[in-house]
N, C-alpha and C. Protein backbone atom coordinates (compact mmCIF):
# COMPACT_ATOMS: atom_id res chain seq x y z
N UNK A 1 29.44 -43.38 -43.99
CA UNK A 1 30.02 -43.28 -45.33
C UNK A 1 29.04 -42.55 -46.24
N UNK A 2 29.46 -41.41 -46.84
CA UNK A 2 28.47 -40.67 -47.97
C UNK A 2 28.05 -42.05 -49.42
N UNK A 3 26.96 -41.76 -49.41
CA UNK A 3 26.32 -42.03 -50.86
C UNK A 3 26.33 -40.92 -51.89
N UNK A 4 26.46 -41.90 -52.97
CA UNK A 4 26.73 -41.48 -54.64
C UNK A 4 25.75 -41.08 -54.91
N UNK A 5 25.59 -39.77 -55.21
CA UNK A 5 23.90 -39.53 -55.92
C UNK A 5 23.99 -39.36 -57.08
N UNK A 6 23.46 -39.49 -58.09
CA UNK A 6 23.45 -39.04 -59.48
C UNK A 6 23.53 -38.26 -59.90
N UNK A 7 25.00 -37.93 -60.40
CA UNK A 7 25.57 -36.40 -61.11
C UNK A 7 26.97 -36.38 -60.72
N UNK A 8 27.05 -37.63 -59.28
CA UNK A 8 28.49 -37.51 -59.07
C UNK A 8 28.42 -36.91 -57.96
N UNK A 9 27.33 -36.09 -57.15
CA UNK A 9 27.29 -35.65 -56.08
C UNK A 9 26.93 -36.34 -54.70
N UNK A 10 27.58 -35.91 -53.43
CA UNK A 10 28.02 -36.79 -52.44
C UNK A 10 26.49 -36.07 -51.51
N UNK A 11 25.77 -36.95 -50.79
CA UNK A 11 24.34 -36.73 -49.53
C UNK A 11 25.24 -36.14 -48.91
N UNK A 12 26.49 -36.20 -48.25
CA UNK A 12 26.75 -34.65 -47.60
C UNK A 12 27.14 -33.74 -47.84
N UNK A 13 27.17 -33.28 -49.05
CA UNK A 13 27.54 -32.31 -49.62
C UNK A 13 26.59 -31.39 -50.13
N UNK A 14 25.49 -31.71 -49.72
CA UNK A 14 23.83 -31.82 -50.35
C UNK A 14 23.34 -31.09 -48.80
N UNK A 15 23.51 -31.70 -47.96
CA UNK A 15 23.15 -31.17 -46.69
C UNK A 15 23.94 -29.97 -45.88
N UNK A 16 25.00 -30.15 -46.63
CA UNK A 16 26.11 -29.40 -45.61
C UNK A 16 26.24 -27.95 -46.73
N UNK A 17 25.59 -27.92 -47.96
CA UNK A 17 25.14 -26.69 -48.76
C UNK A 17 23.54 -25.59 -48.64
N UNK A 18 22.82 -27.34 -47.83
CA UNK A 18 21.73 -26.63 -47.86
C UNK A 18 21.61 -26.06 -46.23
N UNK A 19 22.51 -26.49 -45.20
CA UNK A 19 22.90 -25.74 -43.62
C UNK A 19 23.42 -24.59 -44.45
N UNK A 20 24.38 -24.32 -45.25
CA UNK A 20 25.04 -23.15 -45.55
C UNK A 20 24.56 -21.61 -46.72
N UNK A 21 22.74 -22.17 -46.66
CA UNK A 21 22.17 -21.53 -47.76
C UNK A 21 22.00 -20.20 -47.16
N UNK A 22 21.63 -18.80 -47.95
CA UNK A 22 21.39 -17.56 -47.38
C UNK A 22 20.36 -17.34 -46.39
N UNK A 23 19.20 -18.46 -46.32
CA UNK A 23 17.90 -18.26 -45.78
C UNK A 23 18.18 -18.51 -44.54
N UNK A 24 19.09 -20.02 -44.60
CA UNK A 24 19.33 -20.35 -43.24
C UNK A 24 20.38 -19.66 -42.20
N UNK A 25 21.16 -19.09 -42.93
CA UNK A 25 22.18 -18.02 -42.66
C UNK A 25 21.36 -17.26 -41.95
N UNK A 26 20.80 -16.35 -42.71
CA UNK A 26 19.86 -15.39 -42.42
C UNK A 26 19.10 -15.30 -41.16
N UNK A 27 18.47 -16.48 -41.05
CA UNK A 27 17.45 -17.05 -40.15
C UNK A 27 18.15 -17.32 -38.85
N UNK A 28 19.50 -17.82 -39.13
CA UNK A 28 20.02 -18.20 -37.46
C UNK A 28 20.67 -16.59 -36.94
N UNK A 29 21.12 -15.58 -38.21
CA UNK A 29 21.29 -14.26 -37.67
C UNK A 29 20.26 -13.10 -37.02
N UNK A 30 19.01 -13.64 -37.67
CA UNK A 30 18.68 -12.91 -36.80
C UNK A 30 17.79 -13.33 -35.40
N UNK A 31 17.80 -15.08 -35.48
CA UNK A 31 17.68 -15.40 -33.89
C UNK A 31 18.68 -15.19 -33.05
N UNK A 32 19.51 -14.61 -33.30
CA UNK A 32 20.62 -14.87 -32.34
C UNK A 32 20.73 -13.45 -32.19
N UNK A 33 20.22 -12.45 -33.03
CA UNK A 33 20.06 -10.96 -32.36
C UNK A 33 18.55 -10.75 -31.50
N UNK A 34 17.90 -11.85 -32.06
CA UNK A 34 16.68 -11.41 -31.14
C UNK A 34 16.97 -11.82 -30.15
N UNK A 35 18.06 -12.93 -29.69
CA UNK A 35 17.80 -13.36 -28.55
C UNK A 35 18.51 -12.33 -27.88
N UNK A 36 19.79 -11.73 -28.34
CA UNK A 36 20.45 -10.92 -27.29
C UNK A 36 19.99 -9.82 -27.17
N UNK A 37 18.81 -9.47 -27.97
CA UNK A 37 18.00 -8.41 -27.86
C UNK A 37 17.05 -8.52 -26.54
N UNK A 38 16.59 -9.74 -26.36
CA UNK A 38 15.27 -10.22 -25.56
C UNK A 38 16.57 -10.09 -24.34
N UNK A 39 17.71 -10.57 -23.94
CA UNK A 39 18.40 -10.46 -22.96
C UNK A 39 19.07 -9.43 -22.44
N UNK A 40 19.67 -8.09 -23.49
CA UNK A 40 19.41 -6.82 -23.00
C UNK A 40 18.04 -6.48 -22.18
N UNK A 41 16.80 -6.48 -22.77
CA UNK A 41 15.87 -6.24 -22.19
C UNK A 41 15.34 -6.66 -20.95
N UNK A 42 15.62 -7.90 -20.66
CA UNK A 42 15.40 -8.46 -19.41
C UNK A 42 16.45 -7.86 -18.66
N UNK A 43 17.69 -7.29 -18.88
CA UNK A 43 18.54 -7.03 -17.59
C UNK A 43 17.94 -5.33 -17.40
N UNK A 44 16.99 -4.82 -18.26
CA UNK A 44 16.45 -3.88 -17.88
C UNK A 44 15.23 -3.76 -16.81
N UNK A 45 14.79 -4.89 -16.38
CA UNK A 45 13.55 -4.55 -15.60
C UNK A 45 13.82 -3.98 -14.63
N UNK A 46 14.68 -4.40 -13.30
CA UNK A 46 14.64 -3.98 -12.16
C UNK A 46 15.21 -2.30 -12.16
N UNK A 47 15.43 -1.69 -13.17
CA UNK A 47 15.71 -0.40 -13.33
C UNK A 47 14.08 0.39 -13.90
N UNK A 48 13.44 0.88 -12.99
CA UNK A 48 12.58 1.57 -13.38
C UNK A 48 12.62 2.52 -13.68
N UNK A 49 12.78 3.51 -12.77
CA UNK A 49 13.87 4.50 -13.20
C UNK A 49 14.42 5.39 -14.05
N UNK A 50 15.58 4.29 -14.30
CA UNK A 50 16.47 4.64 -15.60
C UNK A 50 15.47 4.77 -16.73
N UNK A 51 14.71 3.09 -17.00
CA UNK A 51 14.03 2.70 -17.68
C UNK A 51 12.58 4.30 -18.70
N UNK A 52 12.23 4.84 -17.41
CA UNK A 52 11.69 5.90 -17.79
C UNK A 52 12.22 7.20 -17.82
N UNK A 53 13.28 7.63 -17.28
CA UNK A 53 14.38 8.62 -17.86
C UNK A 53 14.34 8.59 -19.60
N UNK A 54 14.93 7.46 -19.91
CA UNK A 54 14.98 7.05 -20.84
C UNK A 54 14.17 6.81 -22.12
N UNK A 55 12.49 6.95 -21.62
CA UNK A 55 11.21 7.18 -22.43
C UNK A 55 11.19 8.71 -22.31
N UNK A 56 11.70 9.28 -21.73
CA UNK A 56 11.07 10.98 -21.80
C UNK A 56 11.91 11.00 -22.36
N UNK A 57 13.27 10.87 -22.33
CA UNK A 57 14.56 11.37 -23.38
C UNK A 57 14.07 10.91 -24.56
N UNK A 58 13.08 10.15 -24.71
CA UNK A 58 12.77 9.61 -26.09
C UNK A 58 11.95 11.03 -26.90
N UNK A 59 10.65 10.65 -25.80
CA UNK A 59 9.50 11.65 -26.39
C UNK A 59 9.98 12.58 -26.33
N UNK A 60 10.62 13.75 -25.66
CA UNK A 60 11.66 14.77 -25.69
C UNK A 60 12.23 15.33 -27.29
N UNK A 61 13.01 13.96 -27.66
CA UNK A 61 13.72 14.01 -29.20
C UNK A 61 12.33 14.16 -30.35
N UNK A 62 11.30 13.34 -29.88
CA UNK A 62 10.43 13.11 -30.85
C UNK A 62 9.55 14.95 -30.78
N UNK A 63 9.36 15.41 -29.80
CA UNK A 63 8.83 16.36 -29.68
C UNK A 63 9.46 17.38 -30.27
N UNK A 64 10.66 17.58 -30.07
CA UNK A 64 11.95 18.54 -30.48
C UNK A 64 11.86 18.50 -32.01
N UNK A 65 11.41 16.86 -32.70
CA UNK A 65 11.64 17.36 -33.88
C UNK A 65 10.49 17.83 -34.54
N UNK A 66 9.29 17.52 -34.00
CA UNK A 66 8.34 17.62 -35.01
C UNK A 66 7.70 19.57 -34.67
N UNK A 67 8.62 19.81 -33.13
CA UNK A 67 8.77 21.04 -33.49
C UNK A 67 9.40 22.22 -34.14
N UNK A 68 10.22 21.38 -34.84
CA UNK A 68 11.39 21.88 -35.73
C UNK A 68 10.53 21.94 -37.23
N UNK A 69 10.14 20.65 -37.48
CA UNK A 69 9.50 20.62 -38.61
C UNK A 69 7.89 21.29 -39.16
N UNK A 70 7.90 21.93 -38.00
CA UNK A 70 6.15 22.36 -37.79
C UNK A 70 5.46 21.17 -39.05
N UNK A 71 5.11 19.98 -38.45
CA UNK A 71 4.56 19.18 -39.30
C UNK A 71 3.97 18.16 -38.51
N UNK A 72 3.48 16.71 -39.39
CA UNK A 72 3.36 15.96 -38.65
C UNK A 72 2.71 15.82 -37.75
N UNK A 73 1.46 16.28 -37.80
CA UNK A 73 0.31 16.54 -36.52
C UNK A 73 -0.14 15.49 -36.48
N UNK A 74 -0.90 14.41 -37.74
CA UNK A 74 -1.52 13.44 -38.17
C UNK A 74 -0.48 12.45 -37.07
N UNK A 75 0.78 12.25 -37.40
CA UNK A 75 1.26 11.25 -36.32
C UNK A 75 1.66 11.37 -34.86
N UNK A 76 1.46 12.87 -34.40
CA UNK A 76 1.51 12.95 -33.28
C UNK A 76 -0.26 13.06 -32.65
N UNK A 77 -1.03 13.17 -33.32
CA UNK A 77 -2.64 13.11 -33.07
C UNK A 77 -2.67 11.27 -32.85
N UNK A 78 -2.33 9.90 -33.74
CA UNK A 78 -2.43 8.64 -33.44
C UNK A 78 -1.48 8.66 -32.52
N UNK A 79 -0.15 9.07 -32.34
CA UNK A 79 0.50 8.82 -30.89
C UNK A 79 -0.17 9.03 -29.84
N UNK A 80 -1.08 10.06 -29.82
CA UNK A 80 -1.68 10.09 -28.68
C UNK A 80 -3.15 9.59 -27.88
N UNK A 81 -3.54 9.01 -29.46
CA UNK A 81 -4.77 7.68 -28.78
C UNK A 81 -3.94 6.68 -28.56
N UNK A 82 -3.25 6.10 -29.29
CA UNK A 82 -2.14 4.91 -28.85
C UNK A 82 -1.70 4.96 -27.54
N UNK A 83 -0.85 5.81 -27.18
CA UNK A 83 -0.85 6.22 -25.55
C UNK A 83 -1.91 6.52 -24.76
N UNK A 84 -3.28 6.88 -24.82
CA UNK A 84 -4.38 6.80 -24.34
C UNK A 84 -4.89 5.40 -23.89
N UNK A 85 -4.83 4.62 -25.06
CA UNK A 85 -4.87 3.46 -25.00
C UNK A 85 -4.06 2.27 -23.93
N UNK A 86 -3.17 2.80 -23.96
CA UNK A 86 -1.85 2.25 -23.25
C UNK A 86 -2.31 2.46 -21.98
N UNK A 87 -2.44 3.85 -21.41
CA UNK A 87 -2.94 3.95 -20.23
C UNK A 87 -3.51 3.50 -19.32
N UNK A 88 -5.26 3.51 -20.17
CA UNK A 88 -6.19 2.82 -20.12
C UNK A 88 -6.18 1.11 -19.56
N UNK A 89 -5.16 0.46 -20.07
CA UNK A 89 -4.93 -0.63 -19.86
C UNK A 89 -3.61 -1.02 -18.25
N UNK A 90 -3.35 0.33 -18.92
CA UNK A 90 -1.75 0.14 -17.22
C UNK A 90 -3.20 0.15 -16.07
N UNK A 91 -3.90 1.00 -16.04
CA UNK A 91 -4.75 1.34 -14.73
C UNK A 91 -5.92 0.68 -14.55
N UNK A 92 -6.26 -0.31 -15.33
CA UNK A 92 -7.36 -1.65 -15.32
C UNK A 92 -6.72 -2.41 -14.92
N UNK A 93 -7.53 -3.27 -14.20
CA UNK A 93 -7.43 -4.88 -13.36
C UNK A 93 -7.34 -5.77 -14.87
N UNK A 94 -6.36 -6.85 -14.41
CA UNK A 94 -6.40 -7.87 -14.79
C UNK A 94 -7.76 -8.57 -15.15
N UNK A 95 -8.37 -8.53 -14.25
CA UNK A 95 -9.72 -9.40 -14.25
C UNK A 95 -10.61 -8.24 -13.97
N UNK A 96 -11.52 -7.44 -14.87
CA UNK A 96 -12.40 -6.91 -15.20
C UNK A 96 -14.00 -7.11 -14.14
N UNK A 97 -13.84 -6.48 -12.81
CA UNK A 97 -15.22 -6.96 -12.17
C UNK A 97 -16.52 -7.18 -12.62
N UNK A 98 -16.57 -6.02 -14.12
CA UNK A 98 -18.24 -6.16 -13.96
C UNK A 98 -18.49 -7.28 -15.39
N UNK A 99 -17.23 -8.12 -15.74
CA UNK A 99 -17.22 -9.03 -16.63
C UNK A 99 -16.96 -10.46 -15.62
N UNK A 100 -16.30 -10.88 -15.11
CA UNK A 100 -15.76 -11.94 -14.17
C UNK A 100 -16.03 -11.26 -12.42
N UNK A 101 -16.45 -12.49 -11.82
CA UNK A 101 -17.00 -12.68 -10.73
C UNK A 101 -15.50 -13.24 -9.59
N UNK A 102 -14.63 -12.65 -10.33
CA UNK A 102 -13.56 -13.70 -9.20
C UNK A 102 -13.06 -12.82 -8.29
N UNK A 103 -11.88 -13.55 -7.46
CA UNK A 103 -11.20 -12.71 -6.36
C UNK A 103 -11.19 -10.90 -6.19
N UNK A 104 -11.75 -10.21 -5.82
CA UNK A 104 -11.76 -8.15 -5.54
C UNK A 104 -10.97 -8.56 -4.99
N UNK A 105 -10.31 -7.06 -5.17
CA UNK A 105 -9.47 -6.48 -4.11
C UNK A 105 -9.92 -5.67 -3.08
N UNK A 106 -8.63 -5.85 -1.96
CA UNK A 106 -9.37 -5.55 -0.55
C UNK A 106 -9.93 -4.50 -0.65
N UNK A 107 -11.33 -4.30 0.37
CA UNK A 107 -11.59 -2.93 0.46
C UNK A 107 -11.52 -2.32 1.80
N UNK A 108 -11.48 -3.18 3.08
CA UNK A 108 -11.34 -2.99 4.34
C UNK A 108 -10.05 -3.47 4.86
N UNK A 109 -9.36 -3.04 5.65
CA UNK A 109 -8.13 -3.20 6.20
C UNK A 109 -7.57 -4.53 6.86
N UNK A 110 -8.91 -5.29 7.38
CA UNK A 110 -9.20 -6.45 8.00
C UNK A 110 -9.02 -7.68 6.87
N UNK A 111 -9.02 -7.36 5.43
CA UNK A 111 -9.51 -7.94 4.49
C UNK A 111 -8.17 -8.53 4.11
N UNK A 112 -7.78 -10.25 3.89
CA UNK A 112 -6.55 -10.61 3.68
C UNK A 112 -5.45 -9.48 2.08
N UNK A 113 -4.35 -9.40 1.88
CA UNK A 113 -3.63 -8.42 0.96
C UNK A 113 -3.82 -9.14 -0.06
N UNK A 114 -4.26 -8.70 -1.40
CA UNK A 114 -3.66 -8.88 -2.86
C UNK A 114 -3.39 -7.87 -3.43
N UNK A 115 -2.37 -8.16 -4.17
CA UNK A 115 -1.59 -6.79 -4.90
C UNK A 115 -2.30 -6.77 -6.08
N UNK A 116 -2.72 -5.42 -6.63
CA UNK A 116 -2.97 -4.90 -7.60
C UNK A 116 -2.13 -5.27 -8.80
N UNK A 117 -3.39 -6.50 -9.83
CA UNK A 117 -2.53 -6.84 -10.77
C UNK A 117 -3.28 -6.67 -12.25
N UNK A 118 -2.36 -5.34 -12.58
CA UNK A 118 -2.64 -5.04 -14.04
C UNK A 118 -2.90 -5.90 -15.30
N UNK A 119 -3.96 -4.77 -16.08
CA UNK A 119 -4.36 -5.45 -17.42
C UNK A 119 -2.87 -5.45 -18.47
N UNK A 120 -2.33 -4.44 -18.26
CA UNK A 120 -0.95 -4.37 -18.77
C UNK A 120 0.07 -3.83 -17.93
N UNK A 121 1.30 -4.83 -17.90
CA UNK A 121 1.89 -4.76 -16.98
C UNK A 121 3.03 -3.52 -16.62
N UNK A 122 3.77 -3.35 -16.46
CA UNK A 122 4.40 -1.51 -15.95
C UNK A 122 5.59 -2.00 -17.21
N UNK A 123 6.23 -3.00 -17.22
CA UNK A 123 7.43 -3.15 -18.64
C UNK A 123 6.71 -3.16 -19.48
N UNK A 124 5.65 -3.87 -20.05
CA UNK A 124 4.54 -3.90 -21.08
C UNK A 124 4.51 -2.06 -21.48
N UNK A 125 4.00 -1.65 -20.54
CA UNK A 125 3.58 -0.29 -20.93
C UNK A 125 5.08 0.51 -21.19
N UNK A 126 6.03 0.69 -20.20
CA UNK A 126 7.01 1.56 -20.71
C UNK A 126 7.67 1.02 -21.97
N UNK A 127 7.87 -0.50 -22.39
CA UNK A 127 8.05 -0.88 -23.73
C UNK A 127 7.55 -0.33 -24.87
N UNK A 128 5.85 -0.47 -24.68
CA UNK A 128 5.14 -0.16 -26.01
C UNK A 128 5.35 1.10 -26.18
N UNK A 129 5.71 2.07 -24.65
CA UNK A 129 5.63 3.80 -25.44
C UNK A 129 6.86 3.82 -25.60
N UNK A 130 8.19 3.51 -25.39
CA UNK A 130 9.38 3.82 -26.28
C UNK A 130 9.41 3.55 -27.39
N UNK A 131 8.89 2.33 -27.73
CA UNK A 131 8.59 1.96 -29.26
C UNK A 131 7.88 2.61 -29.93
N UNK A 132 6.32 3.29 -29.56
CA UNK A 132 5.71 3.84 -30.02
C UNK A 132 6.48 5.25 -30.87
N UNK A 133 7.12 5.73 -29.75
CA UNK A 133 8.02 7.13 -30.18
C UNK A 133 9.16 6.93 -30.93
N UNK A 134 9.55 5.95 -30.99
CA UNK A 134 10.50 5.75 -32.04
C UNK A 134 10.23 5.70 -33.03
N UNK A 135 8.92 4.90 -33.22
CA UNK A 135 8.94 4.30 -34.79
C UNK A 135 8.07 5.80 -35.20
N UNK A 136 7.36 6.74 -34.13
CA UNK A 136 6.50 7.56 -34.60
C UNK A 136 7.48 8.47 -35.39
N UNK A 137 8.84 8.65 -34.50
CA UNK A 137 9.82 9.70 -34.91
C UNK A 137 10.99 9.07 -36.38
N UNK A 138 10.87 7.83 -36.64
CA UNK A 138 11.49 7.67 -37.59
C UNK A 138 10.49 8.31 -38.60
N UNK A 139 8.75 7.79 -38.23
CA UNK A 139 8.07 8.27 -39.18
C UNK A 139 8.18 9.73 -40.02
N UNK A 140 8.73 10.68 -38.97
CA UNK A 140 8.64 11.82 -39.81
C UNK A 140 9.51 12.24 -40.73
N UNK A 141 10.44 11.30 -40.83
CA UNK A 141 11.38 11.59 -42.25
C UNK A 141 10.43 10.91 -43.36
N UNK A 142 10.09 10.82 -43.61
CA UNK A 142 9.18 10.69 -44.99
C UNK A 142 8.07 11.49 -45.11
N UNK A 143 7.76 11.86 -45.64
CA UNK A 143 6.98 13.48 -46.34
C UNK A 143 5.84 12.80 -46.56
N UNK A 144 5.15 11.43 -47.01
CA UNK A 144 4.06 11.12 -47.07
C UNK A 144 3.26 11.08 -46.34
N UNK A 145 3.40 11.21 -44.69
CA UNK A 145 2.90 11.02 -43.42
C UNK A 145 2.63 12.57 -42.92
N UNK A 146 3.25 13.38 -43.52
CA UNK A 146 3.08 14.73 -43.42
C UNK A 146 1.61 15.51 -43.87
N UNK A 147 0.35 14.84 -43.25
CA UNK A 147 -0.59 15.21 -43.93
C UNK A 147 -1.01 16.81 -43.44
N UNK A 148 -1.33 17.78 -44.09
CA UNK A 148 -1.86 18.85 -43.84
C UNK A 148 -3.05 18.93 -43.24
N UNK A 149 -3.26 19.29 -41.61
CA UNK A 149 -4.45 19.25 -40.75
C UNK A 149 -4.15 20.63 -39.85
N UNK A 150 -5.27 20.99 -39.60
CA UNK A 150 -5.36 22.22 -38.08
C UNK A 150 -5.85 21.60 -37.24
N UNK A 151 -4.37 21.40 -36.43
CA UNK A 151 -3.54 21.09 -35.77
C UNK A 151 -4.40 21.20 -34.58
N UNK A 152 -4.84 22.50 -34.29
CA UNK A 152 -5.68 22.90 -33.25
C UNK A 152 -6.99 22.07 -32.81
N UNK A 153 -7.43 22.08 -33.63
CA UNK A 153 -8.85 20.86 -34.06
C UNK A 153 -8.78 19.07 -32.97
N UNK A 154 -6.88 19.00 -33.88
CA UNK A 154 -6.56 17.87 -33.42
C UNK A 154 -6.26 18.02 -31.86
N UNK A 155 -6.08 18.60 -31.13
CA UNK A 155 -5.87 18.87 -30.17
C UNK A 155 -7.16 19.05 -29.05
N UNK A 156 -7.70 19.85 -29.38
CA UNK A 156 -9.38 19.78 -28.45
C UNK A 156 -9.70 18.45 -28.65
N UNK A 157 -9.99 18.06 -30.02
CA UNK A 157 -10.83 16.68 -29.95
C UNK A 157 -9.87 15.60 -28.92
N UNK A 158 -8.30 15.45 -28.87
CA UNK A 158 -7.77 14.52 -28.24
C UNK A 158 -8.28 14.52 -26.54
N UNK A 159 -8.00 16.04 -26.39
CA UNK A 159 -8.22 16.03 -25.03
C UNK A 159 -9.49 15.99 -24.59
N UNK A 160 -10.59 16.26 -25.42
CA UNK A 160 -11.83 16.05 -25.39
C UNK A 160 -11.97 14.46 -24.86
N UNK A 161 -11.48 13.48 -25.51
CA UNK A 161 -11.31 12.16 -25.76
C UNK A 161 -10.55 11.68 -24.16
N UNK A 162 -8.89 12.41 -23.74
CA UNK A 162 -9.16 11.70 -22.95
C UNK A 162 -9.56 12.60 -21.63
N UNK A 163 -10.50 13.90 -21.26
CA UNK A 163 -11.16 14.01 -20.25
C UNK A 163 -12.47 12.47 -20.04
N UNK A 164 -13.36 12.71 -21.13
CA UNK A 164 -14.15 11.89 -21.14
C UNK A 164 -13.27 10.24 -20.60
N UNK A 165 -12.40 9.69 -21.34
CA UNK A 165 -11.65 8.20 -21.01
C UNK A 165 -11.29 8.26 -19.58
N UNK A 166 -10.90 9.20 -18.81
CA UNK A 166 -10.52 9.28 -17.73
C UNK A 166 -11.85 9.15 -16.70
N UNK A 167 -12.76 10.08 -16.93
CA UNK A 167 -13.80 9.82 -16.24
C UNK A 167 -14.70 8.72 -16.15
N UNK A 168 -14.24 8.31 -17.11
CA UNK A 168 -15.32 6.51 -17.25
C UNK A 168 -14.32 5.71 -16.36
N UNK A 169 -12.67 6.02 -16.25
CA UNK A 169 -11.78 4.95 -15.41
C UNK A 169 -12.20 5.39 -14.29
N UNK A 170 -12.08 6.63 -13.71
CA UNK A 170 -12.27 7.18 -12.81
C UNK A 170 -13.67 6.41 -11.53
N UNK A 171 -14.68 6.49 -12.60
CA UNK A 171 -15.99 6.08 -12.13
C UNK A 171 -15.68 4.66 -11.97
N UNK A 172 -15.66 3.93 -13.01
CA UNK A 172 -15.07 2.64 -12.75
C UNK A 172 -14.38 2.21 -11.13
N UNK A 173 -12.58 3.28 -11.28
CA UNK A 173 -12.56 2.74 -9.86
C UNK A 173 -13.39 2.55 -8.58
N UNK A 174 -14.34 3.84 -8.81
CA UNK A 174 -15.02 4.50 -7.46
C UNK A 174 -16.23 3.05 -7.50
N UNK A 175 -16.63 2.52 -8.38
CA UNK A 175 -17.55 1.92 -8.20
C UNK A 175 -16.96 0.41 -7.56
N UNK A 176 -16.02 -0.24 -8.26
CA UNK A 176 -15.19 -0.91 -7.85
C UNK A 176 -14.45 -0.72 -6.21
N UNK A 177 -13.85 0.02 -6.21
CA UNK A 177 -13.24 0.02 -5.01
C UNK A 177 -11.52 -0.43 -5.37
N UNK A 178 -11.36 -0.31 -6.23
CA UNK A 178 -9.56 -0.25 -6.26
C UNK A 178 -9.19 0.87 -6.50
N UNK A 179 -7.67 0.68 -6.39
CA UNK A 179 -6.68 1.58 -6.84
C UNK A 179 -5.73 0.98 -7.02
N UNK A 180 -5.22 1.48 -8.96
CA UNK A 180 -4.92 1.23 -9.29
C UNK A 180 -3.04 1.29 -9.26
N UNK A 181 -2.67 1.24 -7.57
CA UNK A 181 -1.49 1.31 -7.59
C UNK A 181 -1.44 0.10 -6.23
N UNK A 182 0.31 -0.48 -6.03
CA UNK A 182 -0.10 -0.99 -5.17
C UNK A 182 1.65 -0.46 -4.31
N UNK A 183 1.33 -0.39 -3.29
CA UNK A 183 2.28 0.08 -1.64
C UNK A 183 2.88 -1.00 -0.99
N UNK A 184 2.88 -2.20 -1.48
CA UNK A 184 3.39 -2.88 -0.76
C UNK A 184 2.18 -3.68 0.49
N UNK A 185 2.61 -5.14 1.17
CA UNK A 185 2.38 -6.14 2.02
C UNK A 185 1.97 -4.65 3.16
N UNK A 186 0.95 -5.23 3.76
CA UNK A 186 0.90 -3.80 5.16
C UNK A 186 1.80 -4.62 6.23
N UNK A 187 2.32 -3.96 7.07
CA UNK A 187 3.22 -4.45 8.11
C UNK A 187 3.08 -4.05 9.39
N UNK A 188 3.04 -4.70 10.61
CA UNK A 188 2.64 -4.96 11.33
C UNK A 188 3.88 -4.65 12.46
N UNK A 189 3.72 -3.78 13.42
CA UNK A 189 4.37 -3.82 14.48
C UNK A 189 4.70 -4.47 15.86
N UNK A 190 3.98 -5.80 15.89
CA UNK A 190 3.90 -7.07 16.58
C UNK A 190 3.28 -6.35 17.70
N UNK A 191 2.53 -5.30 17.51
CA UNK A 191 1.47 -5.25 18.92
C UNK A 191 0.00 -5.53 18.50
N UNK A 192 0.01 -6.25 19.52
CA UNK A 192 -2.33 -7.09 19.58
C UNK A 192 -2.59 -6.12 20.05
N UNK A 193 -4.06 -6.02 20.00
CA UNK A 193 -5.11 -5.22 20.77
C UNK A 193 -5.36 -6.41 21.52
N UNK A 194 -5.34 -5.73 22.38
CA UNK A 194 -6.20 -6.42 23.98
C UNK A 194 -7.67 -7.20 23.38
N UNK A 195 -7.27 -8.19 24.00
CA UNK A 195 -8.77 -9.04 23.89
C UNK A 195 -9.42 -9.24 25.55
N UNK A 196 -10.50 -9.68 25.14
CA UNK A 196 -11.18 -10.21 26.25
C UNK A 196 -10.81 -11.53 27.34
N UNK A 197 -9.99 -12.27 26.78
CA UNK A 197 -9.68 -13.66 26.97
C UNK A 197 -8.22 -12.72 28.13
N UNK A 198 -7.84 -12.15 27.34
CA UNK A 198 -6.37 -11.82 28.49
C UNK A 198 -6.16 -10.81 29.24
N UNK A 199 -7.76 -10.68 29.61
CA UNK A 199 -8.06 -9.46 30.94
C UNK A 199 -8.36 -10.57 32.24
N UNK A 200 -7.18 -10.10 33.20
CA UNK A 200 -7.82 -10.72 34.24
C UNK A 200 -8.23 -10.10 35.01
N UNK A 201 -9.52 -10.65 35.90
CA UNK A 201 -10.36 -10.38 36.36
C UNK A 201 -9.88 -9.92 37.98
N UNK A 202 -10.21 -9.23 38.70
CA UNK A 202 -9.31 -8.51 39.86
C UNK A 202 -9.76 -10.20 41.07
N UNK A 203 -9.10 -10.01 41.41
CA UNK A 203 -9.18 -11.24 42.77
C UNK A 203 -9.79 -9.87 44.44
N UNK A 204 -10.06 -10.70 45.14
CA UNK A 204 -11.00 -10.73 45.85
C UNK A 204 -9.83 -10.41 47.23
């Protein structure tokens, strides 16, 4: 049974205004797009693929425009440490050898299998660079981001940046002993090598 509150107003009428306020409105609209957002995305993983078709069709558009606009160097110069960055992290171990002492990966053939498991994972990475190019390419409709630079400048120094980044991963692996991809369980054609135990010895 509702209670009388003072003014003449009814406790559920009090609750059942404040379920129906804009915030809370608000708030359950847009959990309920994040969630079907988060569930589009998950029915995207097992498409790799597509998944990266779909990042070049990105960077593609983003490239197309900012060659249209001859502009915009400043945000395609941070797109491309951002993606440097990104990299950097797809092709590092999880667990960092010359920081943590735990489980290497194999280096001899004899050596039981673990799969190569990234500092950032392969959806991680194709996520952050579609996003990256999106939000870089919404960026260029606004004229404030349009800073005036030679362009050229920006360009040596990037690649300057990542010859050098590459060669420190590079060295890294070699010193380590991974690679940073993985082929699959090795498989076995159910033939032994001959042992010693199942040579018999000629009879007499």
């Amino acid at each position: 049974m509702d209670t009388v509150q003072p003014g003449g107003a009814l406790a559920g009428d009090g609750l059942s205004s404040l379920s129906s306020s804009p915030a809370t409105i608000f708030s359950r609209w847009t959990f309920a797009v994040s969630q079907r957002y988060q569930h589009l995305l998950d029915k995207t993983v097992p498409y790799i693929l597509y998944r990266w078709i779909a990042c070049l069709f990105v960077a593609l558009i983003y490239a197309l425009r900012v060659y249209l606009v001859q502009g915009f160097h400043i945000i395609t110069y941070g797109l491309g440490i951002y993606m440097l960055n990104l990299l950097i992290g797809f092709l590092s171990p999880q667990i960092d050898p010359e920081i943590n002492d735990g489980p290497s990966l194999p280096t001899r053939g004899t050596d039981e299998f673990r799969p190569f498991v990234r500092r950032l994972p392969e959806f991680k990475f194709w996520y952050s660079v579609t996003k990256a190019f999106c939000i870089a390419f919404l960026m260029t409709f606004f004229a404030v981001f349009d800073v005036p630079v030679f362009w050229p400048i920006l360009l040596f120094y990037w690649l300057l940046l990542f010859i050098l980044t590459m060669r420190r991963q590079i060295m890294h692996m070699v010193k380590y002993r991974y690679v940073p991809f993985s082929f699959g369980k090795q498989r076995y054609d159910g033939k032994k090598a001959p042992s010693t135990d199942s040579i018999s010895l000629p009879r007499d």
